[in-house]
C-alpha atoms as a PDB file:
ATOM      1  CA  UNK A   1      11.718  12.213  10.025  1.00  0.00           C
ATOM      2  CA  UNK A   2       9.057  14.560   9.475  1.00  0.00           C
ATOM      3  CA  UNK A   3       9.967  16.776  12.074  1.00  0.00           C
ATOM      4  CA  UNK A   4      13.616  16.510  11.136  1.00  0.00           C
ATOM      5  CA  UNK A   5      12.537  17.980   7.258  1.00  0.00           C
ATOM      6  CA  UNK A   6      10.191  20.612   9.380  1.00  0.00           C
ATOM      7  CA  UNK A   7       7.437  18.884   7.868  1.00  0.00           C
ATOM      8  CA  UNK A   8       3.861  19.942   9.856  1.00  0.00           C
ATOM      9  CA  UNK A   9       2.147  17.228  10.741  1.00  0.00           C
ATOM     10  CA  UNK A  10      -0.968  15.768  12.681  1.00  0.00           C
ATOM     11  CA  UNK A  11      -0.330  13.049  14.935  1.00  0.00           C
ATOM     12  CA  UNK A  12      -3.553   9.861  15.475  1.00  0.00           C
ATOM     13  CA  UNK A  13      -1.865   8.717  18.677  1.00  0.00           C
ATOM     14  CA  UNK A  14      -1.841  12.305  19.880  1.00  0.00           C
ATOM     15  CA  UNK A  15      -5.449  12.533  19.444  1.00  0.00           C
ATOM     16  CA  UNK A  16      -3.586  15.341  17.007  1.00  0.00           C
ATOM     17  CA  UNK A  17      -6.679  16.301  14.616  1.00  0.00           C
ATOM     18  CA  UNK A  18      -5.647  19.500  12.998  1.00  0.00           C
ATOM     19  CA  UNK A  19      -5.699  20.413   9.133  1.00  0.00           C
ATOM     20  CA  UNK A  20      -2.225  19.254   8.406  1.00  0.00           C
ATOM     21  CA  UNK A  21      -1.087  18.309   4.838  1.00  0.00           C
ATOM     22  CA  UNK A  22       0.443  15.181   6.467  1.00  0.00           C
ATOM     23  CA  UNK A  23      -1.441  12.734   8.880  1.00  0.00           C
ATOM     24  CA  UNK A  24       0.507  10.123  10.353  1.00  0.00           C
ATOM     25  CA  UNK A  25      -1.454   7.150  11.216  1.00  0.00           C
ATOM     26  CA  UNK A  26       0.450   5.713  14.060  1.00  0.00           C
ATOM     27  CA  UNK A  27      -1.569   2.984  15.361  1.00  0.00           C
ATOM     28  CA  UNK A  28      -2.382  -0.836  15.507  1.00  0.00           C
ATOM     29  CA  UNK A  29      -5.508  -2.217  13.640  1.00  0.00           C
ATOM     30  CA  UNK A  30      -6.847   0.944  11.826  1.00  0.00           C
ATOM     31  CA  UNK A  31      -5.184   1.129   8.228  1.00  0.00           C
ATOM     32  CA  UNK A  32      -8.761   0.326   6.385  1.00  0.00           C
ATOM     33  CA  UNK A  33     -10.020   3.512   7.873  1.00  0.00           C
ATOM     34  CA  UNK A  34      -7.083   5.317   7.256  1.00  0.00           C
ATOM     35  CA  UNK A  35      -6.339   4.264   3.609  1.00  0.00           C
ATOM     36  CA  UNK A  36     -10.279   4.816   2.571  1.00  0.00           C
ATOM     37  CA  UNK A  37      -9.947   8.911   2.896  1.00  0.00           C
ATOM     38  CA  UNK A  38      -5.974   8.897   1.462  1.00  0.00           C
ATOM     39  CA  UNK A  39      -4.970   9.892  -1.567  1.00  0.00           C
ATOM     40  CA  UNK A  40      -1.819   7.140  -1.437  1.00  0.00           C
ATOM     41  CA  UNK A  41      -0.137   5.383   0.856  1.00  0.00           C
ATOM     42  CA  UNK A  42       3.343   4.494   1.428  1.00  0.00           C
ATOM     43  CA  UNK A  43       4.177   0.912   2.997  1.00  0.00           C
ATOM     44  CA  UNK A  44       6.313   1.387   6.080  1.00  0.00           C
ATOM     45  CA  UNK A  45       9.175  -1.053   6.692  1.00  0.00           C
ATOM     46  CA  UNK A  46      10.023  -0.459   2.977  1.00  0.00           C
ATOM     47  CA  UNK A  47      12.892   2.227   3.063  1.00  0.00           C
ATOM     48  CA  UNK A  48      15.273   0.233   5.736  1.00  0.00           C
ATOM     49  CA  UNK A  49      15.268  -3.719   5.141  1.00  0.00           C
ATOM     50  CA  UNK A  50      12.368  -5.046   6.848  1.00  0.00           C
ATOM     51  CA  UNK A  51      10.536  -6.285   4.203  1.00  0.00           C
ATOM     52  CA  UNK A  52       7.586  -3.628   4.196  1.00  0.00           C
ATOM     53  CA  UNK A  53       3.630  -4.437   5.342  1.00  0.00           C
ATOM     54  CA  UNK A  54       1.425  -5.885   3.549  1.00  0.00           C
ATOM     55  CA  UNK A  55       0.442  -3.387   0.265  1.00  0.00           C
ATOM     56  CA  UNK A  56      -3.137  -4.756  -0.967  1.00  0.00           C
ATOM     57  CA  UNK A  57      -5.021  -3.503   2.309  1.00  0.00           C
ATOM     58  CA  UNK A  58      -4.524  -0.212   0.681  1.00  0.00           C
ATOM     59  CA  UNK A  59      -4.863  -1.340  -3.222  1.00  0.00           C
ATOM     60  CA  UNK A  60      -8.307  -2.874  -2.354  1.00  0.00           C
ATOM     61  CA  UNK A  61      -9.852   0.799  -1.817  1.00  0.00           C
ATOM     62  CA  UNK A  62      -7.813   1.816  -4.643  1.00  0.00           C
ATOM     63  CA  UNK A  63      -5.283   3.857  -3.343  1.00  0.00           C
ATOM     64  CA  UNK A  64      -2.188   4.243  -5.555  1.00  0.00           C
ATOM     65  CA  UNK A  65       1.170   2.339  -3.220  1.00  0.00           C
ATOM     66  CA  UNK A  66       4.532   3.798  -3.018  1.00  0.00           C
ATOM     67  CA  UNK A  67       6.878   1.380  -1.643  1.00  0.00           C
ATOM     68  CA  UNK A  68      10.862   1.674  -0.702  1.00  0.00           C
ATOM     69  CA  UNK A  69      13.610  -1.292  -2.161  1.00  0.00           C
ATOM     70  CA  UNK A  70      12.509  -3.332   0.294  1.00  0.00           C
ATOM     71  CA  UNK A  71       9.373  -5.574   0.195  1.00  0.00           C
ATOM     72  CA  UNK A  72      10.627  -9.074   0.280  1.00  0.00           C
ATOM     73  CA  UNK A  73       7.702  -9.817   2.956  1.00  0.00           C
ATOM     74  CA  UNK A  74       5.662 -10.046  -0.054  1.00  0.00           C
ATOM     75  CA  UNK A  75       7.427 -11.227  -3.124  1.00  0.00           C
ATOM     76  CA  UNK A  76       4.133 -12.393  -4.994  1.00  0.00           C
ATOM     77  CA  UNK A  77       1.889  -9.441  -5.029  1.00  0.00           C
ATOM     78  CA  UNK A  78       4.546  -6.626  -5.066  1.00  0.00           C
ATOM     79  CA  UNK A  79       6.008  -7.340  -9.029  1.00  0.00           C
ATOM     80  CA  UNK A  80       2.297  -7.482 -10.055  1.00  0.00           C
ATOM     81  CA  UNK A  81       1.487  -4.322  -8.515  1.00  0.00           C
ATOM     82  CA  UNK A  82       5.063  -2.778 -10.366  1.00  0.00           C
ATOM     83  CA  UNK A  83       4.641  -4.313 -13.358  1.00  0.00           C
ATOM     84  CA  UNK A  84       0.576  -3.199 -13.897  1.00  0.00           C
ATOM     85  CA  UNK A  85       1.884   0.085 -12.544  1.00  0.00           C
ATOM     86  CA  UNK A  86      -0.633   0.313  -9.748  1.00  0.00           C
ATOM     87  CA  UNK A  87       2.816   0.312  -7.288  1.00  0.00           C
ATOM     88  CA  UNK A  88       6.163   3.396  -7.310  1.00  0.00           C
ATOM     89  CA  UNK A  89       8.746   2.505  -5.658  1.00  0.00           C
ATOM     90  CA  UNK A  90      11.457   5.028  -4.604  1.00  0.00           C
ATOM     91  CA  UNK A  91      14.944   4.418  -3.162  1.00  0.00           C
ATOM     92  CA  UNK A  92      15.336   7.591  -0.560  1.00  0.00           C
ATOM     93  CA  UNK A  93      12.983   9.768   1.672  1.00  0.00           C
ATOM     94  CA  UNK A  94      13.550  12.285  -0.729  1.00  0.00           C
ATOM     95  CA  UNK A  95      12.217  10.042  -3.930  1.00  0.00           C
ATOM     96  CA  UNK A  96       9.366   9.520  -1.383  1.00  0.00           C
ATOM     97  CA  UNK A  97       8.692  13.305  -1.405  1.00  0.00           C
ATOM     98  CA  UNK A  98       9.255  13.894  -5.061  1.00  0.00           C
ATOM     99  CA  UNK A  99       6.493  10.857  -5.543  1.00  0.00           C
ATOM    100  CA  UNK A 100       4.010  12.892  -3.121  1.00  0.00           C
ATOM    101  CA  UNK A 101       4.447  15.811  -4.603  1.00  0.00           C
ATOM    102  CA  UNK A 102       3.452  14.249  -8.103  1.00  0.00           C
ATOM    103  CA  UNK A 103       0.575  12.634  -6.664  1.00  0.00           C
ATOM    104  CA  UNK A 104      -0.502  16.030  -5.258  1.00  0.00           C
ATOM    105  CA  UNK A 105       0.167  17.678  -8.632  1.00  0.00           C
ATOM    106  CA  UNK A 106      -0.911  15.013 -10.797  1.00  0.00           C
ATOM    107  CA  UNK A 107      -4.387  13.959  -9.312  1.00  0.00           C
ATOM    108  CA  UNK A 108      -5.682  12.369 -12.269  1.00  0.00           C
ATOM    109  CA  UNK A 109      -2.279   9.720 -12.489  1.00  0.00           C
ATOM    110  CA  UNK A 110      -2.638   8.978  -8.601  1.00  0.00           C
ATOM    111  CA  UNK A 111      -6.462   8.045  -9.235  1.00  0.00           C
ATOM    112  CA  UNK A 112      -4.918   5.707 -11.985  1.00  0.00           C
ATOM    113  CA  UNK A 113      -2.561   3.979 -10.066  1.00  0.00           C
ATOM    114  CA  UNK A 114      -5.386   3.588  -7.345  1.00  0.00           C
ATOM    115  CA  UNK A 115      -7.859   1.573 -10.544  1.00  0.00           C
ATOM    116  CA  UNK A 116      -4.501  -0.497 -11.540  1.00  0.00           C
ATOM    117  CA  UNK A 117      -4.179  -1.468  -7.881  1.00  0.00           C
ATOM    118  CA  UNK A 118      -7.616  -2.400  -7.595  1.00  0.00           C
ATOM    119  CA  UNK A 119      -7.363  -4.323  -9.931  1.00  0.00           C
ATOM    120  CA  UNK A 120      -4.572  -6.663  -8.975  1.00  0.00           C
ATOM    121  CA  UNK A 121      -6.550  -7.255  -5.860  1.00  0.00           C
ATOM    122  CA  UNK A 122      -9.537  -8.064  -8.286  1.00  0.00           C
ATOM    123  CA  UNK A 123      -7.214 -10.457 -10.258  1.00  0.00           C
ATOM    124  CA  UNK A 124      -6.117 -11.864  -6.432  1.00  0.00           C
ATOM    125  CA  UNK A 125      -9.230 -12.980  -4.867  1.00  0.00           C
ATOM    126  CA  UNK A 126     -10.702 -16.421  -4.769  1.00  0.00           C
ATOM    127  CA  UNK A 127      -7.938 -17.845  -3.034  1.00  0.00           C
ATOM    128  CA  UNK A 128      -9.915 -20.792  -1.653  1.00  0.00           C
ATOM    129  CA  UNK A 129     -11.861 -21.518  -4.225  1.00  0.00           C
ATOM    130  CA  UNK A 130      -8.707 -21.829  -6.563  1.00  0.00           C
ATOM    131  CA  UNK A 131      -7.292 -24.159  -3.788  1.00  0.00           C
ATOM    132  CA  UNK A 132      -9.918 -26.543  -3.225  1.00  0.00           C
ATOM    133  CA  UNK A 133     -10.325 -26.835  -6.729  1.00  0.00           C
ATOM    134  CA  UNK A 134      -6.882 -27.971  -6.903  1.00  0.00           C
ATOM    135  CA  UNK A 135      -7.075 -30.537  -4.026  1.00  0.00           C
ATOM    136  CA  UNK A 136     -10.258 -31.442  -4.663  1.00  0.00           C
ATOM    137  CA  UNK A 137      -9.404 -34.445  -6.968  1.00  0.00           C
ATOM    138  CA  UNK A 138      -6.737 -35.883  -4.255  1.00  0.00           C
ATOM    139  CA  UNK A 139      -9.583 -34.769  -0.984  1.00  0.00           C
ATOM    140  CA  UNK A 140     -11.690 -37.083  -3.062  1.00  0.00           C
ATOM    141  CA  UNK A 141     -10.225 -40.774  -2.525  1.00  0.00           C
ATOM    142  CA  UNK A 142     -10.112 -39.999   1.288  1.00  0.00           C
ATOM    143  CA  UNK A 143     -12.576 -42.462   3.545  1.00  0.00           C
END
C-alpha cells in the first residue's frame, strides 16, 4: 500500500535503515522495540476484518493507537481505550493518513493520547491479584 500511494519508506526485513518518514516494522517478536521510539502506532489486522493485534503493547510506552473498524480480537480493552480517548479509529487508508498527518502536526495531542493510553494499561494491571482474590474464598475449603 505504501508503495501503491508512492509513499517512501524504510523496510526492517530489508535490513532497510534509511531516514524515511515511514518505517515499516515487518517482523515477528520486536513491537516493544519498535513502539518505544514511535510517535503512534496503528494496529494491523484492523482495516480488513481480522480482528486487529493486540493494542496495549503499544499503550504501555504510551504511544497514542489508531485502530481500523475492526478489533473484535479484543473487545474489552479497545472501548476503554475509545472512550478515555487514548485510541482513533479510522474507517479507510486515507482516514489513516489524515490521523498521521494530525499526529505529525499536532505533537502535543499525540503525546496526550499516548498519557490516556498509559493509563488504561495502569487501570489494567493486577490481573492475578484481582483473580485470586476472587477465588480465594472458594480455593479455601479445598483439602
Amino acid at each position: 500500500m505504501l508503495s501503491e500511494a508512492k509513499v517512501s519508506f524504510a523496510r526492517w526485513s530489508n535490513n532497510d535503515l534509511t531516514d524515511q518518514s515511514v518505517f515499516l516494522a515487518d517482523t515477528m517478536g520486536e513491537m516493544l522495540t519498535f513502539f518505544d521510539v514511535a510517535h503512534c502506532a496503528f494496529i494491523g489486522e484492523s482495516l480488513i476484518d481480522r480482528g486487529g493485534h493486540y493494542p496495549l503493547e503499544a499503550a504501555a510506552l504510551a504511544v497514542p493507537v489508531i485502530i481500523g473498524p475492526s478489533h473484535y480480537n479484543f473487545k474489552h480493552v479497545f472501548p476503554q481505550l475509545i472512550t478515555k480517548q487514548a485510541c482513533t479509529e479510522v474507517d479507510s487508508p486515507s482516514s489513516l493518513c489524515n490521523q498521521l498527518t494530525l499526529y505529525t502536526r499536532s505533537p502535543e495531542q499525540t503525546k496526550c493520547e499516548g498519557k490516556e493510553a498509559f493509563k488504561i494499561v495502569e487501570s489494567n494491571c493486577g490481573a492475578i491479584e484481582k483473580t485470586i482474590n476472587i477465588r480465594a474464598p472458594y480455593l479455601s475449603n479445598q483439602p
